[in-house]
Protein backbone atom coordinates (compact mmCIF):
# COMPACT_ATOMS: atom_id res chain seq x y z
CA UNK A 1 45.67 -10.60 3.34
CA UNK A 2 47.39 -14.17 3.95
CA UNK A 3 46.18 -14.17 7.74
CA UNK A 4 44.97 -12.53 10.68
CA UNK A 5 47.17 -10.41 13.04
CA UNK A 6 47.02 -7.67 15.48
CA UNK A 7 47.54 -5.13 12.36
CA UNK A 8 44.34 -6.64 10.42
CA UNK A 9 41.62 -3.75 10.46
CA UNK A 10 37.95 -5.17 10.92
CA UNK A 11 34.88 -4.10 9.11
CA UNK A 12 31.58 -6.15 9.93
CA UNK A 13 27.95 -6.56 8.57
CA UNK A 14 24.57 -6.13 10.94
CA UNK A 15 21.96 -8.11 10.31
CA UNK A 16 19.13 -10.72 11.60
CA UNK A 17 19.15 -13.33 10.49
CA UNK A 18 22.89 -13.02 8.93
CA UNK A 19 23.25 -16.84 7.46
CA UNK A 20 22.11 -15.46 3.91
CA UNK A 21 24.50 -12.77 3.49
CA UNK A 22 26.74 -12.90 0.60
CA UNK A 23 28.78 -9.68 1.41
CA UNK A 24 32.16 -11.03 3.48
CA UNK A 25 32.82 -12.85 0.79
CA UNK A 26 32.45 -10.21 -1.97
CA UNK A 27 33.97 -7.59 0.25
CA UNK A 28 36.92 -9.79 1.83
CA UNK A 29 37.60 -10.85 -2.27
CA UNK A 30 37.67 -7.16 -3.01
CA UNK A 31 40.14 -6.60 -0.30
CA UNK A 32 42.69 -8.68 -0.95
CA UNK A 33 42.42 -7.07 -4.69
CA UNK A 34 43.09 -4.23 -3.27
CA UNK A 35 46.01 -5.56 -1.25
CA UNK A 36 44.44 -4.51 2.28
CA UNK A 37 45.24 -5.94 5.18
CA UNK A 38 41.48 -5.87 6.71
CA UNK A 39 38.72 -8.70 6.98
CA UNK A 40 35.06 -8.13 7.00
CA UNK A 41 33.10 -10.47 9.51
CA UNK A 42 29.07 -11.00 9.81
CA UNK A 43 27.41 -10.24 13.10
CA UNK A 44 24.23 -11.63 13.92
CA UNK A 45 22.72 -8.56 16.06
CA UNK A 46 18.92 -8.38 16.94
CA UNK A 47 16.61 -5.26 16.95
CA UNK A 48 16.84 -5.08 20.69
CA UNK A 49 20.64 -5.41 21.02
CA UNK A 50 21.69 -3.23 18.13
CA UNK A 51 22.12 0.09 20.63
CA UNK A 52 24.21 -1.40 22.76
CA UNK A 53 26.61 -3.53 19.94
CA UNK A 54 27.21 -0.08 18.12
CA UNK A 55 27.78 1.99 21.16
CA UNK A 56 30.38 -0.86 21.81
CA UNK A 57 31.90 -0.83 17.96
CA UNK A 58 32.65 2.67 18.42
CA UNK A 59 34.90 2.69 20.79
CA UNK A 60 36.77 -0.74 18.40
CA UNK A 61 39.68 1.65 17.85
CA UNK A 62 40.73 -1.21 14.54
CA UNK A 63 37.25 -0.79 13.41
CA UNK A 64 36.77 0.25 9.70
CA UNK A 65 32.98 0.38 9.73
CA UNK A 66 29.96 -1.31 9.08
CA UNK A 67 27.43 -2.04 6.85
CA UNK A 68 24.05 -2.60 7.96
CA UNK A 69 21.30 -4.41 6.38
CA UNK A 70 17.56 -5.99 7.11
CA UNK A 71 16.03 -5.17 9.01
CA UNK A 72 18.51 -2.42 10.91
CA UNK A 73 18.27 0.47 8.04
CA UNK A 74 16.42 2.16 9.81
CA UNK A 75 17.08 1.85 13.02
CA UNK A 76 20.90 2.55 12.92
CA UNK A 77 19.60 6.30 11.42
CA UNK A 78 19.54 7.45 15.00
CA UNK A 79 22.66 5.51 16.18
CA UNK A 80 24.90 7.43 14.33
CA UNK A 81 26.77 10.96 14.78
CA UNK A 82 26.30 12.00 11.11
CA UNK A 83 24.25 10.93 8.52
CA UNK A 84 24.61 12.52 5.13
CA UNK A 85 21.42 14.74 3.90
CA UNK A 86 20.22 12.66 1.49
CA UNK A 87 19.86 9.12 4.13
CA UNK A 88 18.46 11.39 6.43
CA UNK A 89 15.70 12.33 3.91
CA UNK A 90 15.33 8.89 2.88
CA UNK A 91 15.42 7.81 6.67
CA UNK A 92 17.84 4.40 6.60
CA UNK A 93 21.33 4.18 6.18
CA UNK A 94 23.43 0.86 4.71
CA UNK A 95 26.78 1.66 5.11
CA UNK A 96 28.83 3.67 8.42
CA UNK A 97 32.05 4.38 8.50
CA UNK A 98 34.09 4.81 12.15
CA UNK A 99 36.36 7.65 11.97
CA UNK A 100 39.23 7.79 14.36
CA UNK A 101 37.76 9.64 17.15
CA UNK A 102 35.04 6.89 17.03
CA UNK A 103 32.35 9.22 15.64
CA UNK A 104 30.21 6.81 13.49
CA UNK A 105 29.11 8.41 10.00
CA UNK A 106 26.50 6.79 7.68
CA UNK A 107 25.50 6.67 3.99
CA UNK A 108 23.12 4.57 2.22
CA UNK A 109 24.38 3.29 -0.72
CA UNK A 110 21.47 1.23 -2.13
CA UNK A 111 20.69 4.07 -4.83
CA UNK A 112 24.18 5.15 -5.39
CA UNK A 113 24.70 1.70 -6.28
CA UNK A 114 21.63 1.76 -8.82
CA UNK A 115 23.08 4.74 -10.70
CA UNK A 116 26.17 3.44 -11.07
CA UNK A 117 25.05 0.44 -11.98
CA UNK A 118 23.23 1.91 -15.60
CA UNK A 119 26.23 3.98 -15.98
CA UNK A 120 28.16 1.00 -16.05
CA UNK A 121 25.48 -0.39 -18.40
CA UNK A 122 25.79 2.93 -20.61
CA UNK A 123 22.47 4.30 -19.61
CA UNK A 124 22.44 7.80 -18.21
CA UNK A 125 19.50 8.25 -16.42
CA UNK A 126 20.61 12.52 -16.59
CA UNK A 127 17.24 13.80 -18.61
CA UNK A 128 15.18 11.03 -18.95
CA UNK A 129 11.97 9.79 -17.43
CA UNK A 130 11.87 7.62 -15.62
CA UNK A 131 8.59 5.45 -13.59
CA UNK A 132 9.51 3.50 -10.53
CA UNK A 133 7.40 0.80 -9.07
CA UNK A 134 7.55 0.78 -5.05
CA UNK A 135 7.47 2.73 -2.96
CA UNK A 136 9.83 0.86 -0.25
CA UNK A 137 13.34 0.66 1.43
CA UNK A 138 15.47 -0.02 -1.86
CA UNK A 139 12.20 2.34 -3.85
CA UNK A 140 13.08 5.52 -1.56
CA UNK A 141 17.19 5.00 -1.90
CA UNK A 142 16.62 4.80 -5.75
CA UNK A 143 14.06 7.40 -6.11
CA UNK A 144 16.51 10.33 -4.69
CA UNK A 145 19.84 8.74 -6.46
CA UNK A 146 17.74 9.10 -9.75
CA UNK A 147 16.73 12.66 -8.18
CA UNK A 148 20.44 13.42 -7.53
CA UNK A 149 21.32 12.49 -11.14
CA UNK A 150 19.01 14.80 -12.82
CA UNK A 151 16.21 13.02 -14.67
CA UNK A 152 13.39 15.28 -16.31
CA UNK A 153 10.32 13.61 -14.62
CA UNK A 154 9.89 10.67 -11.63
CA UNK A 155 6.78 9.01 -12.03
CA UNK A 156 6.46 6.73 -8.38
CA UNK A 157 3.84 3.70 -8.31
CA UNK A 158 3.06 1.78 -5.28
CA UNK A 159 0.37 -0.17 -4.53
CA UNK A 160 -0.20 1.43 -1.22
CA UNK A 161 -1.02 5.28 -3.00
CA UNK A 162 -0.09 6.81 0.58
CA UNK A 163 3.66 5.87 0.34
CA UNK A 164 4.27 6.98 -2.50
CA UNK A 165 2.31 9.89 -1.38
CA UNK A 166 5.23 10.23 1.50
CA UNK A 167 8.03 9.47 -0.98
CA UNK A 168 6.41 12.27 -3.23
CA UNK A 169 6.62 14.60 -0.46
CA UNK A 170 10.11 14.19 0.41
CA UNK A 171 11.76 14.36 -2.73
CA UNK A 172 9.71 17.73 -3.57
CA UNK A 173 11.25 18.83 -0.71
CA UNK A 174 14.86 18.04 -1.33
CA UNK A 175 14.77 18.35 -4.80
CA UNK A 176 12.02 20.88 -5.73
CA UNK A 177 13.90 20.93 -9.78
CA UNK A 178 12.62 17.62 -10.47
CA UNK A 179 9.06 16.82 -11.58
CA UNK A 180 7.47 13.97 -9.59
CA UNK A 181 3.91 12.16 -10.01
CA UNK A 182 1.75 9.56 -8.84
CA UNK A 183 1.54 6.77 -11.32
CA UNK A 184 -0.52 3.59 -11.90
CA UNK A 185 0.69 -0.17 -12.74
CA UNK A 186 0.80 1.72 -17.02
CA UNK A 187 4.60 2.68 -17.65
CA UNK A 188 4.19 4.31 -20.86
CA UNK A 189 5.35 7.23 -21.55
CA UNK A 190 9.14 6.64 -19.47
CA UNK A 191 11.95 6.12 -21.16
CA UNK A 192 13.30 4.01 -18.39
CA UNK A 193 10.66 1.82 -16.16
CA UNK A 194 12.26 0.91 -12.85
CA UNK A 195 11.35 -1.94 -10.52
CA UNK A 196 12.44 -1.13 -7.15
CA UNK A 197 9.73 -3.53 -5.55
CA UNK A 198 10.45 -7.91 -4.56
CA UNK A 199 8.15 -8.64 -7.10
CA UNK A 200 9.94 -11.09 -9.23
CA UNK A 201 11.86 -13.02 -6.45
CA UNK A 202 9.85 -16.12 -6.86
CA UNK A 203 7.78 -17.83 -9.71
CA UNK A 204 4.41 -17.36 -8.53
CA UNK A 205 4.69 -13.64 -7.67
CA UNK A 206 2.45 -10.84 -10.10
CA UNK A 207 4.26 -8.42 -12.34
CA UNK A 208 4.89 -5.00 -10.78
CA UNK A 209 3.46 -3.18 -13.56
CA UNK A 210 1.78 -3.95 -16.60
CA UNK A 211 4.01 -5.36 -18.75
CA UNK A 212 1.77 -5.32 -21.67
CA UNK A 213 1.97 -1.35 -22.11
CA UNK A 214 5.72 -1.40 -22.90
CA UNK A 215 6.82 -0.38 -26.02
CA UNK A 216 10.60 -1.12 -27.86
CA UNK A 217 11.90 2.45 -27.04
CA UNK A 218 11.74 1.55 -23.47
CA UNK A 219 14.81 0.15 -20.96
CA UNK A 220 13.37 -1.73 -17.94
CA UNK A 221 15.50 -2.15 -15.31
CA UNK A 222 15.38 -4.71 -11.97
CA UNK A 223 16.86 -4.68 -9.17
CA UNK A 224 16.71 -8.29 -8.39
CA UNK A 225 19.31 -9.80 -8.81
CA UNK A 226 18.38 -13.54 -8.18
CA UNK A 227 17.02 -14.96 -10.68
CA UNK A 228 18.96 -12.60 -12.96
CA UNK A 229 16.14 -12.90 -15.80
CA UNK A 230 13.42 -11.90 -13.74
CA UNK A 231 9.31 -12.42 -15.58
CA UNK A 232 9.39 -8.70 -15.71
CA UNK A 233 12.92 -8.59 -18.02
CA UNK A 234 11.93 -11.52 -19.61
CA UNK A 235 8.52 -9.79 -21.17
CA UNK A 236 9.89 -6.49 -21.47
CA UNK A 237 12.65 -8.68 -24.17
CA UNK A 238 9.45 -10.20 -25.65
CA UNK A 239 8.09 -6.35 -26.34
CA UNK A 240 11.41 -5.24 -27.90
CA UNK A 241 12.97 -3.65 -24.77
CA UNK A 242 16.52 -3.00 -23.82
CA UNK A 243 16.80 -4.87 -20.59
CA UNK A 244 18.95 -4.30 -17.70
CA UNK A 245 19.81 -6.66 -14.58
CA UNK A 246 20.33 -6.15 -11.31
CA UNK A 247 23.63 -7.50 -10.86
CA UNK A 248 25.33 -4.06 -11.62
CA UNK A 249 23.57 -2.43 -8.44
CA UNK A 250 25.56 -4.63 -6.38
CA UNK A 251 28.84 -4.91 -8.08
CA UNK A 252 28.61 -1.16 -7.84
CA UNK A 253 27.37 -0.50 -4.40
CA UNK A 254 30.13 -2.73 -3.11
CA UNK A 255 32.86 -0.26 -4.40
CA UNK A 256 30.91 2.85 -3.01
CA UNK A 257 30.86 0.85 0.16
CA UNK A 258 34.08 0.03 -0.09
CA UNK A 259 35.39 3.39 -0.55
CA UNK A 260 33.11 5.00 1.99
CA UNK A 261 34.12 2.76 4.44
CA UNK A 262 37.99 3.23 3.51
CA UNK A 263 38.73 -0.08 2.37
CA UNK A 264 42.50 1.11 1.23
CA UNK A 265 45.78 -0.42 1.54
């Protein structure tokens, strides 16, 4: 896309505030790879508004979709016509695409993203155990990707016990195959160790588990992606483990979102 006309299809993220976002510009970059004529804008929506701006983006008959982030997730659930299984479960959706009629359909993405993400990485999560720390927004998306993709055992830690109590709960219930427990801040025993929590954004913040009970055969994985050595990666490399970044998550949730939302020439 050179410029703006009246055939340029618009996609738009929700969020409060929306100054931080870093999505139009990764999403409008992807475009023009993809030679689409489309443009994705930011909208600064609050809680109370958000009914009424969606009810008006559906009838937007040159609307894509949208992609919805803090602290909407949740809140859009019941704004849309469909919701797929799975973000219904979970309970927040990321990512809605507008189909002609001006149904609105949503996804979320977040754990989709995470998969793909170790894939990319060459880790297949398929068969493995795996321990998650949180028990949270991002926590709940990843727990039932990693569900979805077939791992042997899901050990969930939070440091409220009745959340991951709930997230227990549902994944039993949508995916009765797969073995889940109730762990404690000790990740041995996993062959991948997860951190799903915002522990690790800043320099004074604690370690989400104890790092001191990981062992060589382990991968540890974030899902912060800012700073991209996180304390937890950096003493899982100082106990001989394979580390992974969070970086991928994103890379890959933007071409599920993408694609979901029909980003196509």
């Amino acid at each position: 896309m050179t410029e703006i006309t009246g055939n340029t299809k618009v996609w738009a993220i929700l969020a409060d505030p929306i100054h931080h976002v870093k999505t139009p510009q990764a999403l409008n970059a992807l475009m023009r790879g993809r030679n689409v004529d489309g443009v994705l804008i930011p909208a600064h929506v609050g809680a109370e508004d958000l009914p009424g701006f969606v009810a008006g983006l559906k009838s937007m008959r040159n609307l894509g979709g949208f992609i919805v982030t803090v602290p909407h997730k949740t809140a859009i659930v019941d704004l849309c016509d469909e919701v797929s299984e799975q973000a219904r479960a979970i309970g927040a959706v990321n990512t809605v695409r507008r189909k002609a009629d001006g149904r609105l359909v949503g996804e979320m993405l977040d754990g989709a993203g995470f998969v793909a993400g170790l894939r990319q990485g060459s880790i297949e999560p398929r068969g493995k155990t795996v321990y998650l720390a949180g028990a949270g927004g991002a926590a709940n998306a990843i727990a039932f990707a990693l569900a979805e993709a077939g791992v042997s055992r899901l050990t969930v830690a939070n440091r409220t016990r009745s959340k991951g109590e709930d997230l227990k709960q549902r994944l039993e219930r949508h995916h009765p195959s797969v073995p889940v427990e109730i762990g404690t801040p000790d990740p041995s025993g996993h062959e991948i160790v997860v951190n799903a929590t915002s522990l690790g954004l800043r320099e004074d913040d604690p370690l989400p588990l104890d790092a001191a009970r990981l062992s060589p055969d382990q991968i540890v994985a974030e899902i912060i992606m800012q700073p991209e050595m996180t304390a937890l990666l950096a003493a899982a490399r100082e106990r001989g483990c394979r580390t992974h970044p969070g970086r991928p998550m994103l890379s890959c949730q933007l071409e599920l979102m993408a694609d979901f939302m029909g980003m196509r020439p």
